[in-house]
C-alpha atoms as a PDB file:
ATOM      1  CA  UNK A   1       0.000   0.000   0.000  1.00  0.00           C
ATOM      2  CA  UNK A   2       2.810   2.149   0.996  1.00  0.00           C
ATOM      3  CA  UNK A   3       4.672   1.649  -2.703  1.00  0.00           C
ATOM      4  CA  UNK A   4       1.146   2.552  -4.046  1.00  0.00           C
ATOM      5  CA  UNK A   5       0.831   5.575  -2.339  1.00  0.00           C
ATOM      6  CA  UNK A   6       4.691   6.600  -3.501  1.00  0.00           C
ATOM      7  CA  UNK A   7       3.823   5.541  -7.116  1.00  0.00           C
ATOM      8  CA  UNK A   8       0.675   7.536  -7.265  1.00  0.00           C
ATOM      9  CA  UNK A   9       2.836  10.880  -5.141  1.00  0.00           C
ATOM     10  CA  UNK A  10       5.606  10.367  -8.096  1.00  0.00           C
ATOM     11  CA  UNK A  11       2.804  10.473 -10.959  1.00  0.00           C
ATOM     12  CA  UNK A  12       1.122  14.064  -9.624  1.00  0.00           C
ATOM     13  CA  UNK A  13       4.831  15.240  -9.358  1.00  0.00           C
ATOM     14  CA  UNK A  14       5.765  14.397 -13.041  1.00  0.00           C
ATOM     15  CA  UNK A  15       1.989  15.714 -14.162  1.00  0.00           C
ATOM     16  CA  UNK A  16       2.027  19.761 -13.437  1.00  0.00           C
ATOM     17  CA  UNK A  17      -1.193  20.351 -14.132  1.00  0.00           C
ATOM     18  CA  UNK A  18      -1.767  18.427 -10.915  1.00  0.00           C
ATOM     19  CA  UNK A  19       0.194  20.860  -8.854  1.00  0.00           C
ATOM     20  CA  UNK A  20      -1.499  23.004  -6.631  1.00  0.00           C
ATOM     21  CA  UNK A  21      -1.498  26.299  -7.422  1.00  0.00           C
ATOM     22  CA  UNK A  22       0.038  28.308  -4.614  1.00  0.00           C
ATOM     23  CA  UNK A  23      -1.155  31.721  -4.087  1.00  0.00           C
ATOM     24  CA  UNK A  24      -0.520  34.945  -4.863  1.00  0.00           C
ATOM     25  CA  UNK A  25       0.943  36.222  -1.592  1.00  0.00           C
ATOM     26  CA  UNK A  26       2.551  33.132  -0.995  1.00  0.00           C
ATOM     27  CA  UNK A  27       4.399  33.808  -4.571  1.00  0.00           C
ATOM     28  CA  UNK A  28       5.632  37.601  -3.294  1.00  0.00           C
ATOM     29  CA  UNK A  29       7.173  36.091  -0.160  1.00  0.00           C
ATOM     30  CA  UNK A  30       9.293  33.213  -1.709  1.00  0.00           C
ATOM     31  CA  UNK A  31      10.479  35.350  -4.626  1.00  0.00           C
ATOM     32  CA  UNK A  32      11.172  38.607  -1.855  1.00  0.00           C
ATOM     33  CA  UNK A  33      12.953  36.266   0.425  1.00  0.00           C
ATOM     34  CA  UNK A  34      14.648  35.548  -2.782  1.00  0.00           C
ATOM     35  CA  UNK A  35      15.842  38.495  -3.650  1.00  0.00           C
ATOM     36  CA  UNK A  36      16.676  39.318   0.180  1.00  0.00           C
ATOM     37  CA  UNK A  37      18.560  36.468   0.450  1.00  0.00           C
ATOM     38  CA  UNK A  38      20.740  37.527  -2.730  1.00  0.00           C
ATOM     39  CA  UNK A  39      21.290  41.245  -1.698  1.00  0.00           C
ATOM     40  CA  UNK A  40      22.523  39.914   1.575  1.00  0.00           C
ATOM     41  CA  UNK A  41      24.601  37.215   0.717  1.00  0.00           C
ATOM     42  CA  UNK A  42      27.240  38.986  -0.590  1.00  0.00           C
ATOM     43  CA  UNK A  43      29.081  40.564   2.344  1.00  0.00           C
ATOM     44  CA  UNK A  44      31.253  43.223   0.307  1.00  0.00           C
ATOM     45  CA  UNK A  45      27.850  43.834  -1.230  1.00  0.00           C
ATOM     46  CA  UNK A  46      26.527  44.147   1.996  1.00  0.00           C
ATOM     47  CA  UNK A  47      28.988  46.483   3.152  1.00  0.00           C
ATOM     48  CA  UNK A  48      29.555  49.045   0.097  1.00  0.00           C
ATOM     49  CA  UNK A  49      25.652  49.509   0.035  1.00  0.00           C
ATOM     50  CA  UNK A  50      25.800  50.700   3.496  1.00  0.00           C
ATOM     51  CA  UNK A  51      28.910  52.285   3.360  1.00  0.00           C
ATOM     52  CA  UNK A  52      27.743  54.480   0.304  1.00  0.00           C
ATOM     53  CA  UNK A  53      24.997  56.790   1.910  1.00  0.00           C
ATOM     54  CA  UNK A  54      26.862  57.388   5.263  1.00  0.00           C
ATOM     55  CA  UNK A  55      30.301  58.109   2.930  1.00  0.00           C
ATOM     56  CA  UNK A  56      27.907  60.666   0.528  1.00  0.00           C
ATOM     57  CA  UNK A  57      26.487  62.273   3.701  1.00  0.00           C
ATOM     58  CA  UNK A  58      29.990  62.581   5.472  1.00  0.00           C
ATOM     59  CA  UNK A  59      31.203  64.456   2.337  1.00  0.00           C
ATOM     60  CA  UNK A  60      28.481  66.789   1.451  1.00  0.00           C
ATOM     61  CA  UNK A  61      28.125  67.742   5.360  1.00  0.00           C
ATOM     62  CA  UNK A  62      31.581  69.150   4.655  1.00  0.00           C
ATOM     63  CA  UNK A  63      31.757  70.297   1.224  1.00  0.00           C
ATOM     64  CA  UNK A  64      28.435  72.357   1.846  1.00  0.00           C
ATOM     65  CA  UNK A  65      29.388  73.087   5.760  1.00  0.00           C
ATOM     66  CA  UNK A  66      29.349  77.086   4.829  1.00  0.00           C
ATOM     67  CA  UNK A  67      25.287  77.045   3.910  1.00  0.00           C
ATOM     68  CA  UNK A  68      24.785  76.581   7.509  1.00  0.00           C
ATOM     69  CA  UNK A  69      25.197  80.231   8.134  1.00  0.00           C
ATOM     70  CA  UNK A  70      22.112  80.902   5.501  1.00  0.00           C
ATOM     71  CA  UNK A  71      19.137  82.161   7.291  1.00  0.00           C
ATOM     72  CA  UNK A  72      17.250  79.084   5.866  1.00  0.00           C
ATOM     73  CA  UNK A  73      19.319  77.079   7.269  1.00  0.00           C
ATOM     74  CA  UNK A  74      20.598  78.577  10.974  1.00  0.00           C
ATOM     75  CA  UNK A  75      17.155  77.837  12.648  1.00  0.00           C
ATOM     76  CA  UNK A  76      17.834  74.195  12.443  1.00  0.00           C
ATOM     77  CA  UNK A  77      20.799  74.455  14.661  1.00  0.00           C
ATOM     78  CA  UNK A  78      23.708  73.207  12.041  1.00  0.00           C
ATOM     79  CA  UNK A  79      23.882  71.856   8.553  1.00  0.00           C
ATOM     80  CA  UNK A  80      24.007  68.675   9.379  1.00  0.00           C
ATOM     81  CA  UNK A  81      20.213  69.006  10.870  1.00  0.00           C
ATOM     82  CA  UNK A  82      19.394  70.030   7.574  1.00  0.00           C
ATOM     83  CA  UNK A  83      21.279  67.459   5.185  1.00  0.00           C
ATOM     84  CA  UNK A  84      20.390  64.673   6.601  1.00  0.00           C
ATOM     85  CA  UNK A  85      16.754  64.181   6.360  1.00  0.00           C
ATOM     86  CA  UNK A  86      17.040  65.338   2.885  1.00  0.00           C
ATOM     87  CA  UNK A  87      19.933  62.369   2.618  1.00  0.00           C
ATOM     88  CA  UNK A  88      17.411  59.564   3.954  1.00  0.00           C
ATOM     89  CA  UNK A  89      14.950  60.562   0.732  1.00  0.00           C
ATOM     90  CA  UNK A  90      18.029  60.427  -1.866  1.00  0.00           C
ATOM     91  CA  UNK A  91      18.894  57.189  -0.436  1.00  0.00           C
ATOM     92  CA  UNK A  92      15.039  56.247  -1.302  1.00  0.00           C
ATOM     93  CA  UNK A  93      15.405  57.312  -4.271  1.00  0.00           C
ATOM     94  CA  UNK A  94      18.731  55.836  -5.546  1.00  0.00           C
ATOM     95  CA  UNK A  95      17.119  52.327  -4.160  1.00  0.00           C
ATOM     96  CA  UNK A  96      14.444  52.823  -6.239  1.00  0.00           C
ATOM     97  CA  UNK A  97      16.532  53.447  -9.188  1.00  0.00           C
ATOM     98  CA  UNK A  98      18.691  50.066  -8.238  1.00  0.00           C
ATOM     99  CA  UNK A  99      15.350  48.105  -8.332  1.00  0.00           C
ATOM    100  CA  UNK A 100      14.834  49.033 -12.015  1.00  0.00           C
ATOM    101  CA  UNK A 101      18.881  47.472 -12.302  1.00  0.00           C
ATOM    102  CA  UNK A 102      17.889  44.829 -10.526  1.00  0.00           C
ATOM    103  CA  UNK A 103      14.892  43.622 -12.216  1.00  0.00           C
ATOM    104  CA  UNK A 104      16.875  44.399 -15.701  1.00  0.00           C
ATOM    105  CA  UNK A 105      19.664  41.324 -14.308  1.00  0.00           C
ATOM    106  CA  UNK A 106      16.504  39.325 -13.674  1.00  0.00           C
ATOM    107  CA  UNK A 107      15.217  39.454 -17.343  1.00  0.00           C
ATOM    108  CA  UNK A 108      18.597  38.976 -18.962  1.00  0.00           C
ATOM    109  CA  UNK A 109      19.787  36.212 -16.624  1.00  0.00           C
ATOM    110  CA  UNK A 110      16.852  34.315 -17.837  1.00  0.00           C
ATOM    111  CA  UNK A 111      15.136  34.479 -14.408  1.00  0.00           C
ATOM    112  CA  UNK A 112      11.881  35.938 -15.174  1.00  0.00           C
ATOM    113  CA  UNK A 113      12.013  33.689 -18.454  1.00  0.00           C
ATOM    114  CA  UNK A 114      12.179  30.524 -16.235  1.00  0.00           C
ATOM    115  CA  UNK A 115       9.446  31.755 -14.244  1.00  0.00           C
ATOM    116  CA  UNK A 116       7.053  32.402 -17.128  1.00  0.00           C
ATOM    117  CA  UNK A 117       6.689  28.771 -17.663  1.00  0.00           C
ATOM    118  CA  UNK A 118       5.171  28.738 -13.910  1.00  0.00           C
ATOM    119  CA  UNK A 119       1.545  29.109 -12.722  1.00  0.00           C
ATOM    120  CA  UNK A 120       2.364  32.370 -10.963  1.00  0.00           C
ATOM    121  CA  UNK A 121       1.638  35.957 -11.283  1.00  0.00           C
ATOM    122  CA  UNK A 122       3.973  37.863 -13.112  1.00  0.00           C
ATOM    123  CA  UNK A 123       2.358  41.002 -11.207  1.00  0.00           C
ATOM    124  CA  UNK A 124       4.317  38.511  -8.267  1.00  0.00           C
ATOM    125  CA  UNK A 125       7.749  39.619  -9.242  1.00  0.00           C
ATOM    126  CA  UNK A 126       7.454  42.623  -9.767  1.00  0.00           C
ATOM    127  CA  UNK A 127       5.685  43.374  -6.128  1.00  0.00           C
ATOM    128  CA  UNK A 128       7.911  41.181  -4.470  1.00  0.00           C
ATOM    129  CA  UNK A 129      11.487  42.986  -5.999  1.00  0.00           C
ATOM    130  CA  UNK A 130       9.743  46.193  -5.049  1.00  0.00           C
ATOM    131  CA  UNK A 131       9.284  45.050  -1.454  1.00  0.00           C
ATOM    132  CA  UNK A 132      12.678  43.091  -1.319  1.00  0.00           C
ATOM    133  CA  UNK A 133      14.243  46.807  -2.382  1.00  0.00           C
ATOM    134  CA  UNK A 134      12.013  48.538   0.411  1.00  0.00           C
ATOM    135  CA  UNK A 135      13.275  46.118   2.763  1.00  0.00           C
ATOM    136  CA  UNK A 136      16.707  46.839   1.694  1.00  0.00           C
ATOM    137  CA  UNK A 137      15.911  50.414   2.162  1.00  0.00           C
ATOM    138  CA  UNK A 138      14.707  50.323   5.791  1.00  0.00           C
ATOM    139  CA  UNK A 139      18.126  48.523   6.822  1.00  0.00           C
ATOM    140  CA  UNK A 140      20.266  51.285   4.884  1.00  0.00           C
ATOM    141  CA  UNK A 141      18.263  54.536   6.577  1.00  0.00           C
ATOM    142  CA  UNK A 142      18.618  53.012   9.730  1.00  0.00           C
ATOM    143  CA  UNK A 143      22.446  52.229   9.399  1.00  0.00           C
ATOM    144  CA  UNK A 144      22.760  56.152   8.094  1.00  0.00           C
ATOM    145  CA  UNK A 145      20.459  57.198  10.778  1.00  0.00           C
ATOM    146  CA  UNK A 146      22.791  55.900  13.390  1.00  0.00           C
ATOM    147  CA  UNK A 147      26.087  56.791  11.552  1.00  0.00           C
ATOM    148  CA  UNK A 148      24.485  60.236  11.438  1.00  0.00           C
ATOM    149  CA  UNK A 149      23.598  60.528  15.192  1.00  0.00           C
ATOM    150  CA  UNK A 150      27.150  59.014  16.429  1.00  0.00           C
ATOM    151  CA  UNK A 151      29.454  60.413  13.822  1.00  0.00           C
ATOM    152  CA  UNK A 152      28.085  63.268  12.758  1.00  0.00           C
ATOM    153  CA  UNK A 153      26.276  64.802  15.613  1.00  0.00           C
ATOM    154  CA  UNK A 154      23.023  64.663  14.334  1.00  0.00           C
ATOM    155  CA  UNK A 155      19.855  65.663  16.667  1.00  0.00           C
ATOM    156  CA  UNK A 156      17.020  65.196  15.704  1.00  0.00           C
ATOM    157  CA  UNK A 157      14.510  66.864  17.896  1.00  0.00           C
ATOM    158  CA  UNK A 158      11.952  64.963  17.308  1.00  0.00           C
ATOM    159  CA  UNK A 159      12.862  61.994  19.232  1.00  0.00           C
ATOM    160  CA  UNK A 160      13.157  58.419  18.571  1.00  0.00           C
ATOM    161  CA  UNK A 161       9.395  58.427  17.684  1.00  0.00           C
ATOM    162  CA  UNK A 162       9.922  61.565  15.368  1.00  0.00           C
ATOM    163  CA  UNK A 163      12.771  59.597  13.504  1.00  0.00           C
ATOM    164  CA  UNK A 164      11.205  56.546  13.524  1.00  0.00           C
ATOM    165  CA  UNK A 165       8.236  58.308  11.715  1.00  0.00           C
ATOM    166  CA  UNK A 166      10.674  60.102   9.174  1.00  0.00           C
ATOM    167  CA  UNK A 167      12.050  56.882   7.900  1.00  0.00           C
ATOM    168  CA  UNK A 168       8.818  55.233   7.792  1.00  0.00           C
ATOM    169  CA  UNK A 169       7.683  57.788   5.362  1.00  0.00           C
ATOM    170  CA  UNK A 170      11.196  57.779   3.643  1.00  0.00           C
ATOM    171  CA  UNK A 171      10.338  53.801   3.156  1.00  0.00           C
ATOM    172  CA  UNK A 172       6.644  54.401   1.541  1.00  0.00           C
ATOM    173  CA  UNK A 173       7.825  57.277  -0.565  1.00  0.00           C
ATOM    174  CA  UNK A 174      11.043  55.252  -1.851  1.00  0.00           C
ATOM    175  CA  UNK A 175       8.709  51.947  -2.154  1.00  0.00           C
ATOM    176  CA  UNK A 176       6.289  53.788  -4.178  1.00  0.00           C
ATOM    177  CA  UNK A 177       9.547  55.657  -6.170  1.00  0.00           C
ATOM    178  CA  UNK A 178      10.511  51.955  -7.327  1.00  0.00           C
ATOM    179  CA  UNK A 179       7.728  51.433  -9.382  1.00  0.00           C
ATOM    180  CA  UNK A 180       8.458  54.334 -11.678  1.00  0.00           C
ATOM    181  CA  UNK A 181      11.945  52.493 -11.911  1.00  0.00           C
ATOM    182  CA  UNK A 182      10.727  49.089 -12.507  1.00  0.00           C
ATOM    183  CA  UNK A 183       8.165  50.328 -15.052  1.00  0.00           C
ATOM    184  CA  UNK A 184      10.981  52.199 -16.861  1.00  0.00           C
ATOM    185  CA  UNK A 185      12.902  48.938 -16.874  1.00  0.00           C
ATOM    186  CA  UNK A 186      10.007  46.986 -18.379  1.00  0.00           C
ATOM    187  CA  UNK A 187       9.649  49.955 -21.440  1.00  0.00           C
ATOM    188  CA  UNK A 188      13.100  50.304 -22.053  1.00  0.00           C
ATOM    189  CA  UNK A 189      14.923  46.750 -21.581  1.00  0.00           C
ATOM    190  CA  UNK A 190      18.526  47.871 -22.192  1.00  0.00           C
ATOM    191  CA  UNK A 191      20.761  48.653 -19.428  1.00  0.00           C
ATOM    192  CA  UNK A 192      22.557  51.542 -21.012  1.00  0.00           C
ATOM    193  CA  UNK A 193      19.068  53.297 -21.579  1.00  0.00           C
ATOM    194  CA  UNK A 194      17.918  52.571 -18.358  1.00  0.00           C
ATOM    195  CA  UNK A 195      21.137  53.956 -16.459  1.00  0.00           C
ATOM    196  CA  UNK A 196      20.662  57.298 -18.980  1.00  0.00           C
ATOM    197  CA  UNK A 197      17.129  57.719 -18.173  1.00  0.00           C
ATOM    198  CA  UNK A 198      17.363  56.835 -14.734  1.00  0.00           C
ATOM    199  CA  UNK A 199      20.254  59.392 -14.111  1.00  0.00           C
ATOM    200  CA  UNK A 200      18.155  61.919 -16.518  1.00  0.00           C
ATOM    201  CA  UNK A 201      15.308  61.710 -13.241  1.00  0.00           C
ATOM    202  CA  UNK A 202      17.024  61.256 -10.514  1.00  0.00           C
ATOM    203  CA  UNK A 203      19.644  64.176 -10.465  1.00  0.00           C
ATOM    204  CA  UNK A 204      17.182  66.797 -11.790  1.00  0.00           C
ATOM    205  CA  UNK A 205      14.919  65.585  -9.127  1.00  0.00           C
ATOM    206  CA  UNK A 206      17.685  65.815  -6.485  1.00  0.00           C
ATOM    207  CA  UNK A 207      19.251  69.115  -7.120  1.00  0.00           C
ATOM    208  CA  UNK A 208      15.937  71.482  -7.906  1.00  0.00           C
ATOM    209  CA  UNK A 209      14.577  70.353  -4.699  1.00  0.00           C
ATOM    210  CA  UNK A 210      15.545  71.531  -1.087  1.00  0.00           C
ATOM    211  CA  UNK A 211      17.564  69.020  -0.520  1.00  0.00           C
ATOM    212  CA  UNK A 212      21.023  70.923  -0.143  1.00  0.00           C
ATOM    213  CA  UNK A 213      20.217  74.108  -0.214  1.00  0.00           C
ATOM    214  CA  UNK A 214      17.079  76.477   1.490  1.00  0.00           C
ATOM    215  CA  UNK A 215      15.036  77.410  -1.703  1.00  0.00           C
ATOM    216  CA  UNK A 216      15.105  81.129  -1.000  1.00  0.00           C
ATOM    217  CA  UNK A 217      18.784  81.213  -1.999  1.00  0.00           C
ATOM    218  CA  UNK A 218      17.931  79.782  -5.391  1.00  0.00           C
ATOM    219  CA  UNK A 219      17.065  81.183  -8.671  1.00  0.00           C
ATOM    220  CA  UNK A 220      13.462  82.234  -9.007  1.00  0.00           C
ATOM    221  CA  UNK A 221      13.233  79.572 -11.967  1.00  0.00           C
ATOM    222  CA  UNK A 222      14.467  77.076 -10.057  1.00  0.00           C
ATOM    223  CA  UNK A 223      12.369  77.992  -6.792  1.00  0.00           C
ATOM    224  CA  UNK A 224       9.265  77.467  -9.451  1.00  0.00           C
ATOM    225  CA  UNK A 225      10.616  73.573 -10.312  1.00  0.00           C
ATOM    226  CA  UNK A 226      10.969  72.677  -6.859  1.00  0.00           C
ATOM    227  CA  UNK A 227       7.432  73.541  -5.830  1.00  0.00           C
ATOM    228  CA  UNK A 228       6.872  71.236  -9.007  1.00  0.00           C
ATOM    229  CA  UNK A 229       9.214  68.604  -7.770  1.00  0.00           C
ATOM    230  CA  UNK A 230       7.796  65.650  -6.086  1.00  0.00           C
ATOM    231  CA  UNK A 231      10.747  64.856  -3.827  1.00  0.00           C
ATOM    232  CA  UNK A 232      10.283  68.375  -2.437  1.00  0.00           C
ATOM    233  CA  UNK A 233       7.172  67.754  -0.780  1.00  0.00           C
ATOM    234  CA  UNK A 234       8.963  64.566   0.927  1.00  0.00           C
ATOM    235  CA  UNK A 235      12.238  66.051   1.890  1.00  0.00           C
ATOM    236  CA  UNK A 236       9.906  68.808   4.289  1.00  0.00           C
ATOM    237  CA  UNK A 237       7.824  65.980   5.417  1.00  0.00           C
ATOM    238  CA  UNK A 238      10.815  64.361   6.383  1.00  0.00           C
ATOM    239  CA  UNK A 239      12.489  66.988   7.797  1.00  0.00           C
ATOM    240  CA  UNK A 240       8.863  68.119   9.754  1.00  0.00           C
ATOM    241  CA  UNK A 241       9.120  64.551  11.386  1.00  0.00           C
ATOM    242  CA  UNK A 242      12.755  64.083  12.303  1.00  0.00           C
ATOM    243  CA  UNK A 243      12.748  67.732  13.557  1.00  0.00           C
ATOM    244  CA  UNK A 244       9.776  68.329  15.366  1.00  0.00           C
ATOM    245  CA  UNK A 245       9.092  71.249  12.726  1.00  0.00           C
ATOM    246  CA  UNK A 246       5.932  72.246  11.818  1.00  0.00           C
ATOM    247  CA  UNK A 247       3.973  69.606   9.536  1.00  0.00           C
ATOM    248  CA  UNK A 248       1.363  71.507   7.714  1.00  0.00           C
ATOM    249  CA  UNK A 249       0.025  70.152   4.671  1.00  0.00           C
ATOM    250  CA  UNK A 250       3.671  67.991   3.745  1.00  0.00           C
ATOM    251  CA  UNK A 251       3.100  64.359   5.143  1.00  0.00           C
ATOM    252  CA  UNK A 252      -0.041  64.055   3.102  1.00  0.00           C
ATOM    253  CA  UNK A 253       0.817  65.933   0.142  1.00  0.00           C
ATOM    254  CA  UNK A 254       4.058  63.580  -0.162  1.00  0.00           C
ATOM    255  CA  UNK A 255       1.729  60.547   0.416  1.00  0.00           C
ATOM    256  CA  UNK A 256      -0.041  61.801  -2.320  1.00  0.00           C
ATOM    257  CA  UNK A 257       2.319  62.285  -4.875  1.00  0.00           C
ATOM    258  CA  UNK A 258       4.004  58.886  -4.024  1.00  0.00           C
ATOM    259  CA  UNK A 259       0.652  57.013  -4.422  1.00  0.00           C
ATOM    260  CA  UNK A 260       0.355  58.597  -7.770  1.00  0.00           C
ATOM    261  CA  UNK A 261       3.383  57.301  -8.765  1.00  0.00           C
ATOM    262  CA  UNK A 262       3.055  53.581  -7.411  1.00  0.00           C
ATOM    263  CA  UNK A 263      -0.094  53.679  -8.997  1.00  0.00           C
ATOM    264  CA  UNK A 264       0.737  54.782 -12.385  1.00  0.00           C
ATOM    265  CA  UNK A 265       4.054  53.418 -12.182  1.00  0.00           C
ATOM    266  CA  UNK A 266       2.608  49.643 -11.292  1.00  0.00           C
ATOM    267  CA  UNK A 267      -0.350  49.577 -13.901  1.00  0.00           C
ATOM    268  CA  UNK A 268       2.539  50.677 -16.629  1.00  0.00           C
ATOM    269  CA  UNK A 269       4.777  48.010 -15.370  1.00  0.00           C
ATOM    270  CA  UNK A 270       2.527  45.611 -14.657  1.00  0.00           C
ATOM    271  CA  UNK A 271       1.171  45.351 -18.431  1.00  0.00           C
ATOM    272  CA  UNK A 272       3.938  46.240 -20.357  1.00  0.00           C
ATOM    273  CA  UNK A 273       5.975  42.960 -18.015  1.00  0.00           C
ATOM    274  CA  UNK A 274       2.936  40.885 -19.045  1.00  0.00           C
ATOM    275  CA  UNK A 275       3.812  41.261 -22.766  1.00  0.00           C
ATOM    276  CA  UNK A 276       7.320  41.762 -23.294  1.00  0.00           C
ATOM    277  CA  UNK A 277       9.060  39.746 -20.036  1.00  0.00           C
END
């Protein structure tokens, strides 16, 4: 009876249309763990990616030390204050470019061709690399966080519950920034484009906002694109949190904006993955 039992066990196996279909959540969490277990597998991997965003923020805290004596920028006792909020969003957003890289491996290593012959959702992979990369994210503003605090002398007077807030909405916002990026990746499909288009975004985006520098000390043009500029909106948010400044309308204007952007950027991704992947 037993031998029966192993025959009939070996059949379903070799038949996969007698394979039970696993669902859809169950799909995102293998292929995230996946992905986690890849991005931190690789100790020198491990260590540049964290290394990177406390290195940037040591530098331009010195480089840019001088715009501390701005009147935009004294009130927040030190440039540092200032920076490194703005620092926790760029590190969102250059993780959100690295999931568009990272999906783009995935295609041309044959991955996501292997996993087309599977009764999954593709919609699967592309929500679970997004929430791998989030993941990713937390660990990296927390490490920079810290660095910040010991190294640097960062205060932030908003407290541990402040912070904690700050890079909670620095995760959302750079969660919902990786779908632009992974819906770029699934239009374009060559890495060369995607690194030029991605750069084309990002540093615009960066440098018109008020990330560096207090926005009254800018050009009146370039005042006008940063009250255009989506990372704006989360940089004050951020900044409102971590600081204990006041929060006005920024938390749920940079909500907003990112929700737009995860939702256009997923429905674009989502169907153009389903065609071309």
């Amino acid at each position: 009876m037993t031998q029966a039992r192993h025959h009939a066990a070996v059949a379903a196996l070799a038949d996969p249309a007698a394979w039970p279909e696993s669902g859809f959540w169950t799909q995102v969490h293998v292929l995230a763990a996946r992905s986690l277990r890849t991005a931190f597998g690789d100790r020198r991997l491990v260590f540049f990616g964290l290394a990177q965003p406390v290195v940037l923020l040591l530098l331009f805290s010195q480089v840019f030390s001088g715009v501390g004596s701005l009147p935009g920028v004294a009130a927040y006792q030190g440039y540092v204050n200032f920076l490194v909020p703005a620092t926790l969003v760029t590190i969102a957003m250059t993780t959100a470019m690295s999931s568009g890289a990272g999906l783009l491996a995935e295609i041309y290593g044959g991955f996501t061709g292997r996993l087309r012959c599977l009764p999954i959702s593709l919609f699967s992979v592309l929500v679970a690399r997004t929430l791998a990369d989030a993941t990713r994210l937390g660990v990296q503003l927390v490490v920079t966080a810290l660095a910040s605090v010991v190294f640097l002398g960062f205060r932030p007077a908003g407290g541990v519950l402040g912070l904690g807030l700050a890079l909670l909405l620095t995760v959302v916002v750079g969660w919902c920034l990786s779908w632009v990026f992974v819906a770029i990746t699934t239009w374009l499909r060559k890495a060369e484009t995607l690194q030029a288009a991605s750069f084309v975004v990002m540093f615009p985006l960066m440098f018109s906002s008020s990330a560096y520098m207090p926005l009254d000390t800018m050009p009146a043009w370039v005042r006008a694109v940063s009250a255009a500029n989506p990372l704006t909106y989360a940089i004050d948010a951020t900044r409102a949190l971590a600081l204990a400044r006041p929060i006005g309308w920024s938390v749920v204007t940079a909500l907003a904006i990112a929700a737009v952007a995860a939702i256009a950027g997923s429905t674009l991704a989502a169907r153009t993955f389903q065609n071309r992947a």
